[in-house]
C-alpha atoms as a PDB file:
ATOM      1  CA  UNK A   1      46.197  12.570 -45.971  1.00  0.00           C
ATOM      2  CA  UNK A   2      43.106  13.320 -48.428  1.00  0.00           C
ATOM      3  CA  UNK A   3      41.458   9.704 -47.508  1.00  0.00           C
ATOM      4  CA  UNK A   4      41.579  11.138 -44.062  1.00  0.00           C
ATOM      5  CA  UNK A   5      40.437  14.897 -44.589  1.00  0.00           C
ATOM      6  CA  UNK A   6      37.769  13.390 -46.935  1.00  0.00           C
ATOM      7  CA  UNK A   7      36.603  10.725 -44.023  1.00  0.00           C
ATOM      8  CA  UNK A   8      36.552  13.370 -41.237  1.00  0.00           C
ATOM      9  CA  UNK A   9      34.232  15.557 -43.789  1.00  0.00           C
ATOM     10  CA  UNK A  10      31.693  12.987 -44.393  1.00  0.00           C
ATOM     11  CA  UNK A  11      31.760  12.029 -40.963  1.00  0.00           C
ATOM     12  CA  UNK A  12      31.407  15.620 -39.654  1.00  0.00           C
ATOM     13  CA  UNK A  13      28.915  16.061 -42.703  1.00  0.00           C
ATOM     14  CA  UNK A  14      26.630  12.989 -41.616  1.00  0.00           C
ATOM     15  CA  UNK A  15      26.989  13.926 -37.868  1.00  0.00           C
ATOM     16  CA  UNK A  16      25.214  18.229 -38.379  1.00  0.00           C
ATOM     17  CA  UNK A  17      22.530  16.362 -40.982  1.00  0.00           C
ATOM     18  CA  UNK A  18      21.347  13.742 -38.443  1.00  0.00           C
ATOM     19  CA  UNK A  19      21.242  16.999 -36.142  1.00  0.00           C
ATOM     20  CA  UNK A  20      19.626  19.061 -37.986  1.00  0.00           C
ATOM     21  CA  UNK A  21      16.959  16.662 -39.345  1.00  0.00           C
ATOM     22  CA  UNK A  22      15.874  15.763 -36.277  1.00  0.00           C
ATOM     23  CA  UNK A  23      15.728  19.561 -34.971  1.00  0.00           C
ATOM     24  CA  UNK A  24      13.593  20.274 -37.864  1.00  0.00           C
ATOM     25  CA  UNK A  25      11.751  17.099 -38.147  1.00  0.00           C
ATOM     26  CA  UNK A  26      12.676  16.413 -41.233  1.00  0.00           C
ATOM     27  CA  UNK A  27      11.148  12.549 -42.517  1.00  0.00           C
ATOM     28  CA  UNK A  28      13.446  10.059 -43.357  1.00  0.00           C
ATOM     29  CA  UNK A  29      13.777   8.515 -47.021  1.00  0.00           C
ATOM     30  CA  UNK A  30      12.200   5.679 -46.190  1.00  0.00           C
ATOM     31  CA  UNK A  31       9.109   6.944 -45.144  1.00  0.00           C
ATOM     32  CA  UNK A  32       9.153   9.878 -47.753  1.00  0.00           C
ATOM     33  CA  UNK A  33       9.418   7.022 -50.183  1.00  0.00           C
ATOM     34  CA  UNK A  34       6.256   4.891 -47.984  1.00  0.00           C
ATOM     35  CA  UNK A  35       3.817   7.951 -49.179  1.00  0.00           C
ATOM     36  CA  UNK A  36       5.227   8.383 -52.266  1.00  0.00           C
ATOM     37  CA  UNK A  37       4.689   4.841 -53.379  1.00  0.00           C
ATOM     38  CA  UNK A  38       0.930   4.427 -51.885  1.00  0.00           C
ATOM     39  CA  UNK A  39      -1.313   4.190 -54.998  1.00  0.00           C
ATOM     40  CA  UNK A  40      -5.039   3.608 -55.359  1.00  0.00           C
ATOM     41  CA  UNK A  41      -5.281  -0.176 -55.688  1.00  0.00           C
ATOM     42  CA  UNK A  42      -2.962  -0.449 -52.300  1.00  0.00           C
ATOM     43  CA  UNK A  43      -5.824   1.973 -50.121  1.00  0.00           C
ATOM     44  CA  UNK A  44      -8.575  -0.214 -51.746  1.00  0.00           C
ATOM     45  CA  UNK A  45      -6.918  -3.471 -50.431  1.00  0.00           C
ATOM     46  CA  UNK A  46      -6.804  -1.538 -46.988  1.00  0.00           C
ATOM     47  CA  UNK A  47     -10.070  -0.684 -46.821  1.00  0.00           C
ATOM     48  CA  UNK A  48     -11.352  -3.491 -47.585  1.00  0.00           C
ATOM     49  CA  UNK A  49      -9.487  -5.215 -44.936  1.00  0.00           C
ATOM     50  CA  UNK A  50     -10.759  -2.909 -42.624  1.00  0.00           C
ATOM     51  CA  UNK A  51     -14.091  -3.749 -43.681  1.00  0.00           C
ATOM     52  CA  UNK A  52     -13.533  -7.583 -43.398  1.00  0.00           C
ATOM     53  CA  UNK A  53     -11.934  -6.981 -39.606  1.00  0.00           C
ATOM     54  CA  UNK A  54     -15.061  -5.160 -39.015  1.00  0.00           C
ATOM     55  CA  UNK A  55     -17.907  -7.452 -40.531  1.00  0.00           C
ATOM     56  CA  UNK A  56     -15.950 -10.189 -38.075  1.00  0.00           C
ATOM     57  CA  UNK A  57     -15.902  -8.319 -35.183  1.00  0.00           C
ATOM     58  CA  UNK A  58     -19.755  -7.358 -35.509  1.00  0.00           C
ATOM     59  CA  UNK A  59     -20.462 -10.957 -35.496  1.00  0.00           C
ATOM     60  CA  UNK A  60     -18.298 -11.591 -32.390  1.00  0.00           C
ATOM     61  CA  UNK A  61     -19.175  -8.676 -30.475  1.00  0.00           C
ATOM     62  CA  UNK A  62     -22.602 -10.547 -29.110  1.00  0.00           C
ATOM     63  CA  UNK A  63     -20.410 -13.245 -27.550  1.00  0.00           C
ATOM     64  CA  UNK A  64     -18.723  -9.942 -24.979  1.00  0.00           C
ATOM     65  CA  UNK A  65     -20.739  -9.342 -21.706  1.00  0.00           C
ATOM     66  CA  UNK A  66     -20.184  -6.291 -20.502  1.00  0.00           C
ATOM     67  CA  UNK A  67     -21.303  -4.774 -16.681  1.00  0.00           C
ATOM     68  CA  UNK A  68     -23.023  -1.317 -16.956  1.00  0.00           C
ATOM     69  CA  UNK A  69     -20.271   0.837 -15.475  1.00  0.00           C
ATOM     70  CA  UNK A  70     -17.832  -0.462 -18.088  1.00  0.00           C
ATOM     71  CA  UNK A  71     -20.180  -0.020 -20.720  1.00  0.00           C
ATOM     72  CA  UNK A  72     -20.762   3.295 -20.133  1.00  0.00           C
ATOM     73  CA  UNK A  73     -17.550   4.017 -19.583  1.00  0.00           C
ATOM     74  CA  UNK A  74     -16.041   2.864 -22.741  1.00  0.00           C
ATOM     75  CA  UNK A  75     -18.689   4.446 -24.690  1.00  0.00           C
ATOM     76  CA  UNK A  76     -18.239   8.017 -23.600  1.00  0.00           C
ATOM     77  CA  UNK A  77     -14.547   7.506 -24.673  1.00  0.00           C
ATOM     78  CA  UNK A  78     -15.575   6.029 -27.742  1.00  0.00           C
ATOM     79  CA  UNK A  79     -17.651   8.966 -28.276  1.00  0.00           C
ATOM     80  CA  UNK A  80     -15.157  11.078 -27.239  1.00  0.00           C
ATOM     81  CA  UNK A  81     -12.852   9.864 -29.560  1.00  0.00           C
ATOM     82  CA  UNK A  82     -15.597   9.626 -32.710  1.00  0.00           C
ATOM     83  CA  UNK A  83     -14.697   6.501 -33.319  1.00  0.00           C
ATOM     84  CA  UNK A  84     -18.400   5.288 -33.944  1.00  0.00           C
ATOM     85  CA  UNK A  85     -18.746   1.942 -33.070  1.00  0.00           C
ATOM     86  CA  UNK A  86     -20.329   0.103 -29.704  1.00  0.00           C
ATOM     87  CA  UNK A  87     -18.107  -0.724 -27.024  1.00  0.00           C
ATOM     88  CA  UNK A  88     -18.151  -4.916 -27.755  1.00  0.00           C
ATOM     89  CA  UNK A  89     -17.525  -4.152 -31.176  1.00  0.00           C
ATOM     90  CA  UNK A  90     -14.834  -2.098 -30.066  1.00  0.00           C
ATOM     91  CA  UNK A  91     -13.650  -4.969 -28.232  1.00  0.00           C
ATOM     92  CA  UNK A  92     -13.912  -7.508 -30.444  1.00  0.00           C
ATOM     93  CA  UNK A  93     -12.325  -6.069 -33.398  1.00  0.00           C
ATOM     94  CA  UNK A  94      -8.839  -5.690 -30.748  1.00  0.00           C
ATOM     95  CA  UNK A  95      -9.361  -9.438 -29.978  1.00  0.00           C
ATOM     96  CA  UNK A  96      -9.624 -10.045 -34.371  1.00  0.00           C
ATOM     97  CA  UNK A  97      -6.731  -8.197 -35.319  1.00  0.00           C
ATOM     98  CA  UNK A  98      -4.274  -9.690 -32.246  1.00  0.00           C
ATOM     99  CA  UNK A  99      -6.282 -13.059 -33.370  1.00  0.00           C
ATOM    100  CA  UNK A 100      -5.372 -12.490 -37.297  1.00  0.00           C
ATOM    101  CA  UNK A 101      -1.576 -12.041 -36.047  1.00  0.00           C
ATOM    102  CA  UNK A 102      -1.944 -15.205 -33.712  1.00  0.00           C
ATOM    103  CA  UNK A 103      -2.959 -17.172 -36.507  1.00  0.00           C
ATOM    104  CA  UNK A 104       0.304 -16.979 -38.355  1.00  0.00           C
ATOM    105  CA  UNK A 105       2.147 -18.707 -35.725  1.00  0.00           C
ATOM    106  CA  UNK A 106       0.668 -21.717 -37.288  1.00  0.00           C
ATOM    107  CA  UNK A 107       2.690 -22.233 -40.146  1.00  0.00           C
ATOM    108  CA  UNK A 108       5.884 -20.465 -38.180  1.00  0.00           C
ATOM    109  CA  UNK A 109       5.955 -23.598 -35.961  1.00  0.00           C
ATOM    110  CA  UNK A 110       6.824 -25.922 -38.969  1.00  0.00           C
ATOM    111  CA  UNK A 111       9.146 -23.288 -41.100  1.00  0.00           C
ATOM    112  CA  UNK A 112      10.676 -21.727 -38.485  1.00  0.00           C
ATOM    113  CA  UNK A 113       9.662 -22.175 -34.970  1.00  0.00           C
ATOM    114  CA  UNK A 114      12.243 -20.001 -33.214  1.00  0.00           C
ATOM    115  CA  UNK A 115       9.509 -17.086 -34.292  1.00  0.00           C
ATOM    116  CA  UNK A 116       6.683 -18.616 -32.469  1.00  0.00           C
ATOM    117  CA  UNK A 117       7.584 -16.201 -29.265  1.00  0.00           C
ATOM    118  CA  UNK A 118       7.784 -12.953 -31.376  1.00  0.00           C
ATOM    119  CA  UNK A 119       4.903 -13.872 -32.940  1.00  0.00           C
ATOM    120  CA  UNK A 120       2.854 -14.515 -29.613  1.00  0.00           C
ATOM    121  CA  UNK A 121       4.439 -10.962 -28.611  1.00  0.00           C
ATOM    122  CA  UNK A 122       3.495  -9.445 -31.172  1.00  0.00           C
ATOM    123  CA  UNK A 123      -0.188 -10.400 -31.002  1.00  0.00           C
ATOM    124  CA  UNK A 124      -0.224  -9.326 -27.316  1.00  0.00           C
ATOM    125  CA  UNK A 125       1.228  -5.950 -28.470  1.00  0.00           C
ATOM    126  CA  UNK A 126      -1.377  -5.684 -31.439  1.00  0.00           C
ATOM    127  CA  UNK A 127      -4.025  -6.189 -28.596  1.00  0.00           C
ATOM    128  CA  UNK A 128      -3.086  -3.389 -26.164  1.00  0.00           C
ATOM    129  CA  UNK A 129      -2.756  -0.819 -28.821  1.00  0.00           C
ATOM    130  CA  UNK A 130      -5.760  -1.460 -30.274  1.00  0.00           C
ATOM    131  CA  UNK A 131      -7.698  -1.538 -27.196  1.00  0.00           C
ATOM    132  CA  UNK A 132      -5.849   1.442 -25.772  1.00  0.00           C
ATOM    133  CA  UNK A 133      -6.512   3.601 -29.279  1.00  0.00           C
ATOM    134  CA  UNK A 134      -9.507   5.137 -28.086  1.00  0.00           C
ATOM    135  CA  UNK A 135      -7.562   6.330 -24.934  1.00  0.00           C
ATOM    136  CA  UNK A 136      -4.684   7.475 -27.349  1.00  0.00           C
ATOM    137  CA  UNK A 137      -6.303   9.563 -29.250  1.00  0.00           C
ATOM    138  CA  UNK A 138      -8.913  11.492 -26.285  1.00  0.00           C
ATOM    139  CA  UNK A 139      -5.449  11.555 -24.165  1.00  0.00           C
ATOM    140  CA  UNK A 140      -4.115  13.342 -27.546  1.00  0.00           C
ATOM    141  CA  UNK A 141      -7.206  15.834 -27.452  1.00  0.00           C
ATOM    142  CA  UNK A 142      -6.667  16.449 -24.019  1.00  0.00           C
ATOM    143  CA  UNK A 143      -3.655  17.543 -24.014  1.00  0.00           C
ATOM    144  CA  UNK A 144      -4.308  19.672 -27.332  1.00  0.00           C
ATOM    145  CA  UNK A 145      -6.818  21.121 -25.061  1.00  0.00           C
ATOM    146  CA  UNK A 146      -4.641  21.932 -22.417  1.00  0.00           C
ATOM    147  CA  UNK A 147      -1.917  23.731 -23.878  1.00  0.00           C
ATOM    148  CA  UNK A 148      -5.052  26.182 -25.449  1.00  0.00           C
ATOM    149  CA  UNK A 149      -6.671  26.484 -21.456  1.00  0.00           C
ATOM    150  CA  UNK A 150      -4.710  29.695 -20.360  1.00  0.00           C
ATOM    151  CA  UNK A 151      -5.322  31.810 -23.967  1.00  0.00           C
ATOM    152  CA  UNK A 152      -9.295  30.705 -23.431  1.00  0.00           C
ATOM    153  CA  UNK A 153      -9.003  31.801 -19.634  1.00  0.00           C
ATOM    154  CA  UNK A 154      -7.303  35.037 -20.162  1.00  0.00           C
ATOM    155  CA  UNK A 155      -9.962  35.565 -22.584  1.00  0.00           C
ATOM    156  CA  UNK A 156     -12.933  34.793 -21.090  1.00  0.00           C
ATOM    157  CA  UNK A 157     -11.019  36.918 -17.818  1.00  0.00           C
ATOM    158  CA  UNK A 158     -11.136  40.238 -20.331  1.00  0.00           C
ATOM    159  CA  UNK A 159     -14.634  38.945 -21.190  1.00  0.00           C
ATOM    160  CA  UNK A 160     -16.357  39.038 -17.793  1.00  0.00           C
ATOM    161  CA  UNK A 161     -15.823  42.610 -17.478  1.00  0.00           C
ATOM    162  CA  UNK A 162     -17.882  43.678 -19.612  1.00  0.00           C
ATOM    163  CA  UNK A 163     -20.751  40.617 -19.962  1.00  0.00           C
ATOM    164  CA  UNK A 164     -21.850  37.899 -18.219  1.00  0.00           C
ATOM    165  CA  UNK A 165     -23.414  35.924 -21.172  1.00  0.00           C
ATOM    166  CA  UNK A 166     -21.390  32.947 -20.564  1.00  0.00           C
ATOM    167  CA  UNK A 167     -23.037  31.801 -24.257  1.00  0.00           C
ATOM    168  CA  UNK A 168     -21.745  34.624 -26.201  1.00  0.00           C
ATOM    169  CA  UNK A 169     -18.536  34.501 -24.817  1.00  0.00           C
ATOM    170  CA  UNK A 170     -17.952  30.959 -25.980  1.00  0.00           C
ATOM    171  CA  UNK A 171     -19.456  31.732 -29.426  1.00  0.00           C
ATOM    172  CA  UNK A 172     -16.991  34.447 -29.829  1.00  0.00           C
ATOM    173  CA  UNK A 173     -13.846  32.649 -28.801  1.00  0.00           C
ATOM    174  CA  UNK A 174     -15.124  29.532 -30.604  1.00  0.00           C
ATOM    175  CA  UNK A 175     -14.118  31.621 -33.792  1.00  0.00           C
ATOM    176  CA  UNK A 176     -10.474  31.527 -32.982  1.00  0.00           C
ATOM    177  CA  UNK A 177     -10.193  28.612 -31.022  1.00  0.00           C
ATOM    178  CA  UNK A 178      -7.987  25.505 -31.795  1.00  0.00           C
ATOM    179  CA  UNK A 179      -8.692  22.503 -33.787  1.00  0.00           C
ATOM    180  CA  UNK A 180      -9.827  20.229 -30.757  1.00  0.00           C
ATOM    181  CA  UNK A 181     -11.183  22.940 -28.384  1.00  0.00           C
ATOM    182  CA  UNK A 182     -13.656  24.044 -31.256  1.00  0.00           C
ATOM    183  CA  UNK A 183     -15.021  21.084 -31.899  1.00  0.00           C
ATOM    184  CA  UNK A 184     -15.661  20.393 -28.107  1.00  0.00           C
ATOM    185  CA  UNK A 185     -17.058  23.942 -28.304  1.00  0.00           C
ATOM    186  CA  UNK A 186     -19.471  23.428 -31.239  1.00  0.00           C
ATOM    187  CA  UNK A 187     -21.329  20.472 -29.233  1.00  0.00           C
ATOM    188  CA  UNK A 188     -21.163  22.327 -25.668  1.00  0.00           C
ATOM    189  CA  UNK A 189     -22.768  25.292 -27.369  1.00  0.00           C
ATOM    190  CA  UNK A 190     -25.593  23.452 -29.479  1.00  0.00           C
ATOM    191  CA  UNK A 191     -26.016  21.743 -26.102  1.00  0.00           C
ATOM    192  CA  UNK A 192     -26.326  24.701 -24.539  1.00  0.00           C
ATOM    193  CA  UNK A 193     -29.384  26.089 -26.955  1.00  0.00           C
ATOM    194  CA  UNK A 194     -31.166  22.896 -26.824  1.00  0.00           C
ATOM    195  CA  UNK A 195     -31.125  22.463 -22.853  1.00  0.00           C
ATOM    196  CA  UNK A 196     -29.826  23.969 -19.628  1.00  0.00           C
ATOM    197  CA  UNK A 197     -26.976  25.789 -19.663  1.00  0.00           C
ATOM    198  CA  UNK A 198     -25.125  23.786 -16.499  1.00  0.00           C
ATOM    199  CA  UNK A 199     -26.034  20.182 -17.830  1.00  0.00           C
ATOM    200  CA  UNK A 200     -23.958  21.119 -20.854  1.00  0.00           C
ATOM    201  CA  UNK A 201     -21.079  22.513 -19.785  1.00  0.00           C
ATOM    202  CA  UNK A 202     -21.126  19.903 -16.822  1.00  0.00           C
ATOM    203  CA  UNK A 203     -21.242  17.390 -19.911  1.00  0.00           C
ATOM    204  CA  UNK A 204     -18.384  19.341 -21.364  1.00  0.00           C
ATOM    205  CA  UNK A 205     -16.513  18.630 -18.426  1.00  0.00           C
ATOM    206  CA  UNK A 206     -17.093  14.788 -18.067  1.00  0.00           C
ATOM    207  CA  UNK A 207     -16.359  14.082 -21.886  1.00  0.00           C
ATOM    208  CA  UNK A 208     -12.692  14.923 -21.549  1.00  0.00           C
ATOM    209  CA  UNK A 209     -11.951  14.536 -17.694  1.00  0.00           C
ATOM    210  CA  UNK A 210      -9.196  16.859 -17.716  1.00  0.00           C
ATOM    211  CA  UNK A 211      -8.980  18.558 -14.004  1.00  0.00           C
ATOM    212  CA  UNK A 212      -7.652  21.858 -15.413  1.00  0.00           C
ATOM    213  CA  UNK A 213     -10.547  22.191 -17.773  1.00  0.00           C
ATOM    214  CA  UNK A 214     -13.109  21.428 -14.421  1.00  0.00           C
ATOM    215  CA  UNK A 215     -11.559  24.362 -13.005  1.00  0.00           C
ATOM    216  CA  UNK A 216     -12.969  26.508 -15.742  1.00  0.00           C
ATOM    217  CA  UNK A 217     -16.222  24.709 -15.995  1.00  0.00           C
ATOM    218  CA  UNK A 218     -16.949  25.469 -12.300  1.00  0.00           C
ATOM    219  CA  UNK A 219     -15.967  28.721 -13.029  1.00  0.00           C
ATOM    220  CA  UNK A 220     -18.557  29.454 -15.532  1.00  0.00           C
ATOM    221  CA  UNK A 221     -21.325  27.553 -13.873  1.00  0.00           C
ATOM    222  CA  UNK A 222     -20.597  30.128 -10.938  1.00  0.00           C
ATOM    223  CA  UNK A 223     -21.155  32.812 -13.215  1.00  0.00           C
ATOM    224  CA  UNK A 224     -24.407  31.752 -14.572  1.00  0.00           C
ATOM    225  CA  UNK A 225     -25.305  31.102 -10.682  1.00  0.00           C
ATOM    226  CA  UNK A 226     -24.631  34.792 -10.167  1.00  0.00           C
ATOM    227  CA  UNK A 227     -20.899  35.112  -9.081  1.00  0.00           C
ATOM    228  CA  UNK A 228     -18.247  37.809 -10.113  1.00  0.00           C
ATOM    229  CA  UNK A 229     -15.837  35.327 -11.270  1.00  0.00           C
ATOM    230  CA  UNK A 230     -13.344  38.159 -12.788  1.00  0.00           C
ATOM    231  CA  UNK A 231     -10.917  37.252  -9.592  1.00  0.00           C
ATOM    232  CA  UNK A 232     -11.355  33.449  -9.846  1.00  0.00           C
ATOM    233  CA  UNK A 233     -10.625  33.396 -13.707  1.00  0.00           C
ATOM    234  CA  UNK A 234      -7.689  35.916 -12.668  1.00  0.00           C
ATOM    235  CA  UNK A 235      -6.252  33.799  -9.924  1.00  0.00           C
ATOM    236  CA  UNK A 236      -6.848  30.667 -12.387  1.00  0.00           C
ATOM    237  CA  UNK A 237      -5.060  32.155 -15.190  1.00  0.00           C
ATOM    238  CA  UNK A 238      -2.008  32.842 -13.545  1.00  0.00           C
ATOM    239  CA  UNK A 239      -1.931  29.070 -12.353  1.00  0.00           C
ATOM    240  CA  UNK A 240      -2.349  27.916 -16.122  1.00  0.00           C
ATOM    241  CA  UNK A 241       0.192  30.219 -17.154  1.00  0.00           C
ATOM    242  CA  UNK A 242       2.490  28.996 -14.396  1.00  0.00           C
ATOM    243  CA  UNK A 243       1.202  24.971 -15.106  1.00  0.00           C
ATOM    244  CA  UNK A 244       2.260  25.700 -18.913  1.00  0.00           C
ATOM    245  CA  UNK A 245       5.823  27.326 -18.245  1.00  0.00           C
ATOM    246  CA  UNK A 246       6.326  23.990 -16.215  1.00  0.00           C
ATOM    247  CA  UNK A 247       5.322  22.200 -19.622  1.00  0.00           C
ATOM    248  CA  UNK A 248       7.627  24.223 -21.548  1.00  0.00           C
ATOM    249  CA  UNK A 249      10.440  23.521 -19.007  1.00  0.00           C
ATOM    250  CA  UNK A 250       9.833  20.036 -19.097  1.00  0.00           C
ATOM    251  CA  UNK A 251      10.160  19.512 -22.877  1.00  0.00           C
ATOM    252  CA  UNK A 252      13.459  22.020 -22.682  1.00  0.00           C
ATOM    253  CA  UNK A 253      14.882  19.431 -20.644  1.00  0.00           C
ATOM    254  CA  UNK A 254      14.024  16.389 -22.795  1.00  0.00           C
ATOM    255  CA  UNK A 255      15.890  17.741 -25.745  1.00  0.00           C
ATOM    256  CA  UNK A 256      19.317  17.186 -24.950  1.00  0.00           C
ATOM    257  CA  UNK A 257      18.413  13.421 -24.377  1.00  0.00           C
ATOM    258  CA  UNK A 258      17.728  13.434 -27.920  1.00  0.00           C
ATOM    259  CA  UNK A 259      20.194  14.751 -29.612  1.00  0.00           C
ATOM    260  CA  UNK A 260      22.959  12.913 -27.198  1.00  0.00           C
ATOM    261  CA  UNK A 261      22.480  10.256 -29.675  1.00  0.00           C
ATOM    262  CA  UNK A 262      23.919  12.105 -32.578  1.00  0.00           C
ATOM    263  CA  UNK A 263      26.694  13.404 -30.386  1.00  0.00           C
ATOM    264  CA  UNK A 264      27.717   9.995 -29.512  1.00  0.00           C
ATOM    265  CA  UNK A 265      27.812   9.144 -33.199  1.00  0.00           C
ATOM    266  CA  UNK A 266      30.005  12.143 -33.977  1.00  0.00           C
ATOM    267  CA  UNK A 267      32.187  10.965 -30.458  1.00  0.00           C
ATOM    268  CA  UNK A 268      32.468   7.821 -32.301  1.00  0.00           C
ATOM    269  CA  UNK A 269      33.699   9.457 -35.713  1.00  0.00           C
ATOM    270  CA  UNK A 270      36.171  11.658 -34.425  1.00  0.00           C
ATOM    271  CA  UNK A 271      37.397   8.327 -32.581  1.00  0.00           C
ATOM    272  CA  UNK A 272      37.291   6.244 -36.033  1.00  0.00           C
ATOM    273  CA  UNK A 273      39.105   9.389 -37.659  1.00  0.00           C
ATOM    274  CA  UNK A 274      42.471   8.559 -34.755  1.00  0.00           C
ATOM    275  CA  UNK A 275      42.478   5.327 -35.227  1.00  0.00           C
ATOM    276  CA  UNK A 276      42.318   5.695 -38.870  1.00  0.00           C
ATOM    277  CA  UNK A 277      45.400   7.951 -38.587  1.00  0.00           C
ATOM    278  CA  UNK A 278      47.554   5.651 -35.947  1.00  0.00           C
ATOM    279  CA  UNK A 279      46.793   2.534 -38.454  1.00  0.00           C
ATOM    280  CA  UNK A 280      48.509   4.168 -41.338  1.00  0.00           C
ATOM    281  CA  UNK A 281      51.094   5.593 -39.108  1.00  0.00           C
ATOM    282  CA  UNK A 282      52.246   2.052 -37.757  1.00  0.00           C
ATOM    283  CA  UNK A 283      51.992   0.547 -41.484  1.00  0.00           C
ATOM    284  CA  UNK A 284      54.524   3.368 -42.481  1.00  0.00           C
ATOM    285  CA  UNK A 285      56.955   2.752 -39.327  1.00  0.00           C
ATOM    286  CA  UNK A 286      56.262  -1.454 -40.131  1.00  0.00           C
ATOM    287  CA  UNK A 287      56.930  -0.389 -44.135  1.00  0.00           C
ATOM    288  CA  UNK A 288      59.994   1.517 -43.167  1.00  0.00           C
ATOM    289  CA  UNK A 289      61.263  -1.089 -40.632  1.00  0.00           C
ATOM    290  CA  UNK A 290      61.715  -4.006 -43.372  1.00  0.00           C
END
């Protein structure tokens, strides 16, 4: 009776922490242990990888032809994303590290050859992410951006009442803005000083391409053209607010998915913990039987 109280504790036990640690994010040992155990010597040999995949993909990148629209393309993402290099670099150094992976198919094929396939997947995988990197992290900025759209439009809404210095108003509201949206802010404003006020904020618009931010954008170029805009930036914050509560709904609704994981595990405790019990049962009746 005590093996099975003390099995159906550690099971209930390990079923609330794997609950709880992944309601409150907490990291797992393994990669609590991964930070703990990076020293000095290991970022050195990292970096200097980095700077060997680099040097090889600067040499490469003259062999990539690129048409115009691509090229421009890719480099206002790049730009976008600060990651400062030219687009065939960019390229090339996706093409250097799938290549690097390739390469160790080589000796796979003589030691073990049944890991030639997940090798070649791998490399394909290595590949995509690199080359879609760029994309991940202005998608990530984006969205950052988005969730902070209906605080900036309720504020620039309370704003417009009493000025119509479109400037000002972003200066002020740069000082309590969000990570991402203040740094977007910082160029769109020392664009704005240096040139015409509609080129930047139309160049605000392009860098991101997010069709709730265009909203605002038009917006404020309407203002500087002469319009009210206190009803427009009313009307559109009362969409964002309704756009964001859809958000919120959405992610309420992913939840459950992720913790029916841990409720399976504890389904398949408390089913252990029966069998447990019926086992010992029968050996008693089989014991008492003979």
């Amino acid at each position: 009776m005590i093996i099975i109280i003390t099995l159906f504790m550690c099971s209930f036990s390990l079923g609330v922490f794997l609950i709880l640690s992944d309601y409150l994010k907490i990291p797992k040992l393994k990669t609590s242990r991964a930070i703990l155990s990076i020293s000095k010597r290991e970022k050195k040999r990292i970096k200097n990888l980095e700077v060997f995949i680099l040097d090889l993909s600067s040499k490469f990148s003259k062999y990539i032809k690129l048409d115009d629209y691509k090229k421009r393309k890719l480099t206002a993402t790049l730009k976008s994303a600060d990651i400062k290099l030219s687009p065939e670099t960019y390229i090339s150094k996706a093409w250097i590290k799938a290549g690097l992976v390739l390469i160790s198919i080589i000796p796979a094929l003589f030691i073990f050859p049944i890991l030639s396939p997940l090798i070649l997947f791998l490399s394909i995988a290595v590949y995509f992410k690199e080359i879609r990197s760029a994309d991940k992290i202005l998608k990530a900025r984006r969205e950052e951006i988005e969730w902070e759209l209906p605080r900036f439009v309720s504020t620039l809404t309370q704003e417009l009442k009493a000025s119509r210095d479109v400037l000002s108003m972003l200066e002020t509201y740069k000082k309590s803005a969000g990570r991402g949206l203040k740094k977007e802010l910082d160029i769109t404003i020392a664009d704005m000083k240096s040139g015409s006020y509609e080129s930047a904020l139309t160049r605000f618009e392009t860098r991101l391409g997010c069709s709730s931010l265009s909203e605002v954008i038009r917006g404020l170029i309407g203002v500087l053209r002469g319009d009210n805009g206190v009803m427009y930036f009313q009307m559109l914050s009362h969409d964002l607010k309704q756009l964001e509560f859809q958000r919120l709904k959405t992610i309420a609704q992913k939840r459950p998915g992720k913790i029916r994981k841990y409720s399976f595990m504890m389904l398949g405790c408390f089913i252990l913990m029966y069998l447990v019990v019926m086992a010992i049962e029968i050996i008693k009746s089989v014991d008492q039987m003979f």
